[in-house]
Protein backbone atom coordinates (compact mmCIF):
# COMPACT_ATOMS: atom_id res chain seq x y z
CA UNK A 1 -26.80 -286.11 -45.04
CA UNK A 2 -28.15 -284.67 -48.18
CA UNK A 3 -26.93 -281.05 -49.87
CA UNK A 4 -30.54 -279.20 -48.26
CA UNK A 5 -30.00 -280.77 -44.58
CA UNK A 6 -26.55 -279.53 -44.97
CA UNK A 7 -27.49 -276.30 -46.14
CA UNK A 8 -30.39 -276.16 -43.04
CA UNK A 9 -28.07 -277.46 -40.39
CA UNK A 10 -24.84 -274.65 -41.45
CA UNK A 11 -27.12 -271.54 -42.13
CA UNK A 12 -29.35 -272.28 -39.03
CA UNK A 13 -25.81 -272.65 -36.96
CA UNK A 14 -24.92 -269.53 -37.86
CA UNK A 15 -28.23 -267.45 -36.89
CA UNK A 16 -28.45 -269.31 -33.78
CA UNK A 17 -24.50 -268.53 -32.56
CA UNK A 18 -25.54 -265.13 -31.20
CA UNK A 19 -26.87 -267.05 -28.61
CA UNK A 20 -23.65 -268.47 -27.17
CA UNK A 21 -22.19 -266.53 -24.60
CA UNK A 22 -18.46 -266.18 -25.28
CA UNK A 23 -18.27 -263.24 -28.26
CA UNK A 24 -15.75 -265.22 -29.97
CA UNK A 25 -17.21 -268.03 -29.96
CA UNK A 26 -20.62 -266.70 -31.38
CA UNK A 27 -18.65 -264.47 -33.71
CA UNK A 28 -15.99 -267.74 -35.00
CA UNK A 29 -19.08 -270.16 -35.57
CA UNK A 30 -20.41 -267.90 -38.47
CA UNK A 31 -16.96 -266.46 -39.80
CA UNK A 32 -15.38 -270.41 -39.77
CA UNK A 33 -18.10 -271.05 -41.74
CA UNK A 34 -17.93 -268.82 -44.52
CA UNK A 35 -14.56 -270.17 -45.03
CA UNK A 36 -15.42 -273.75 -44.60
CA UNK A 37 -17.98 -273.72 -47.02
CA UNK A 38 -18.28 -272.90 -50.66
CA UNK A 39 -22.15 -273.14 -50.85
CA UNK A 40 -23.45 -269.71 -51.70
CA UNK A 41 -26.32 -269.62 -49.65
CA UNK A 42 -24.79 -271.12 -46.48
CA UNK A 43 -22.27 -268.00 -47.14
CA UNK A 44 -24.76 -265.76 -47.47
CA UNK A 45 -26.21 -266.66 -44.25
CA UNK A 46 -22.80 -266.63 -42.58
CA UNK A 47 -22.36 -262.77 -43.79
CA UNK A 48 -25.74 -261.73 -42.54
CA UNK A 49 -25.03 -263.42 -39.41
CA UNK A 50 -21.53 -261.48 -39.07
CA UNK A 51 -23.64 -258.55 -39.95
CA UNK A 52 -25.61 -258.81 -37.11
CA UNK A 53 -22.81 -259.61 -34.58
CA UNK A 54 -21.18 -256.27 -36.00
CA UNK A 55 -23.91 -253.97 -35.61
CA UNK A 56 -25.21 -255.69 -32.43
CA UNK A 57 -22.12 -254.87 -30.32
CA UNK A 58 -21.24 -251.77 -32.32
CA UNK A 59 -24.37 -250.17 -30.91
CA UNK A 60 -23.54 -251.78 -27.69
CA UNK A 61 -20.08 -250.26 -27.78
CA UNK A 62 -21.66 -246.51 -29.27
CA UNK A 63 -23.80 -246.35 -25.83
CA UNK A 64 -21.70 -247.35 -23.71
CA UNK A 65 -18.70 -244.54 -24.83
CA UNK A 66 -21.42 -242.28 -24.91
CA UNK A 67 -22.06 -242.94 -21.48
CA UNK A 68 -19.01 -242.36 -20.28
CA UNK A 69 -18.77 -238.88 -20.87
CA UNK A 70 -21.11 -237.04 -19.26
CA UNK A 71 -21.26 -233.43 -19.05
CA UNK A 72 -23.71 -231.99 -16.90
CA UNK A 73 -25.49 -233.87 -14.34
CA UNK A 74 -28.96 -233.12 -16.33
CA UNK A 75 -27.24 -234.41 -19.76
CA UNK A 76 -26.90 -238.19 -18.63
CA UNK A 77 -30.59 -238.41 -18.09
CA UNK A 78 -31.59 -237.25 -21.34
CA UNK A 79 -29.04 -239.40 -22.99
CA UNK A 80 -30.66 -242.26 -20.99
CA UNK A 81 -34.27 -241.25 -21.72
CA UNK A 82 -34.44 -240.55 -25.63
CA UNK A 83 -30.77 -242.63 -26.71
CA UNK A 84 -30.09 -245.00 -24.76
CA UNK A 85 -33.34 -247.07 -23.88
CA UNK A 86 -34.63 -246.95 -27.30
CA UNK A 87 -31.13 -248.15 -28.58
CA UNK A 88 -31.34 -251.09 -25.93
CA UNK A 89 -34.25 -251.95 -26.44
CA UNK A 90 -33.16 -252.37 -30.13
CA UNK A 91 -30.26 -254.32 -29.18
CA UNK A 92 -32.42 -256.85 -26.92
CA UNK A 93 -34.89 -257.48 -30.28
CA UNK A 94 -32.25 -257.83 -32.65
CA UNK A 95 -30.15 -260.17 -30.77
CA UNK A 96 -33.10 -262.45 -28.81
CA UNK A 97 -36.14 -262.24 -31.87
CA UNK A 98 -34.49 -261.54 -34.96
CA UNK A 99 -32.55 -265.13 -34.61
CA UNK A 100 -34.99 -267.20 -34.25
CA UNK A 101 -37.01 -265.43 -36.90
CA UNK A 102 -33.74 -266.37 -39.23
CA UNK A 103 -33.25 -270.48 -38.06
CA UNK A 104 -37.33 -269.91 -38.65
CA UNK A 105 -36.85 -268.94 -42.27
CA UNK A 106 -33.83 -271.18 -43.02
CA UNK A 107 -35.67 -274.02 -42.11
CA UNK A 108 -38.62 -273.08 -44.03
CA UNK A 109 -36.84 -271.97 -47.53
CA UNK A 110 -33.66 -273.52 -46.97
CA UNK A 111 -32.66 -272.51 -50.90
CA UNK A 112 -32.97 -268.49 -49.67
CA UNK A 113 -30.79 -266.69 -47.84
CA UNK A 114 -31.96 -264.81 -44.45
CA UNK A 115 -31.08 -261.27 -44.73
CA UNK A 116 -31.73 -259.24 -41.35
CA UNK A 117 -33.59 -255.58 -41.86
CA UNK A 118 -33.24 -252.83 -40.16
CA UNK A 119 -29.29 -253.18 -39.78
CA UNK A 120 -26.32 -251.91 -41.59
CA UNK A 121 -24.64 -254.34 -44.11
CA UNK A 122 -20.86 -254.30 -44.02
CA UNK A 123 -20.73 -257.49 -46.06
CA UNK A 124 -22.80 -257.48 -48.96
């Protein structure tokens, strides 16, 4: 296996571990291989993949605290109608299209990393 089917095969693992179902599994794919590796694109990938993971159940952990505190009984409906859905709804594109769209783009420009918008970067 060449340097560039290397490159493909690591950065398109580490989009494409959101979709495993145990979190630390999908969240040790990408971190092991930022550590395993020392190609800088392939880490680059790993980050924005970690990235992802981070803000994905952050926002996931934000509405569900918020939830939990409801004040009035009219309160939790509003929360629900202009927070919450919107915010799921978020969650659901980012973690199902936003993938894809990433494997997509390694495979395509395999010398680039994928860097996901509309999310906050902890690891630059």
């Amino acid at each position: 296996m060449n340097a560039e089917d290397k490159r493909r095969l690591l950065s398109a693992l580490c989009h494409g571990s959101i979709f495993f179902s145990s979190l630390l599994v999908s969240v040790g794919i990408p971190f092991a291989i930022f550590f395993a590796t020392e190609d800088s694109v392939v880490r680059s990938n790993a980050k924005a993949a970690l990235n992802l993971h981070i803000n994905i159940y952050g926002f996931l952990f934000f509405i569900l605290a918020l939830a939990a505190i409801p004040v009035f009984w009219i309160l939790p409906l509003i929360f629900y109608a202009l927070i919450a859905i919107p915010v799921l709804l978020w969650v659901c594109f980012m973690s199902f299209i936003m993938p894809i769209i990433g494997i997509a783009s390694v495979f395509n420009n395999p010398s680039k990393a994928y860097r996901y918008p509309c999310i906050f970067h902890f690891f630059k």
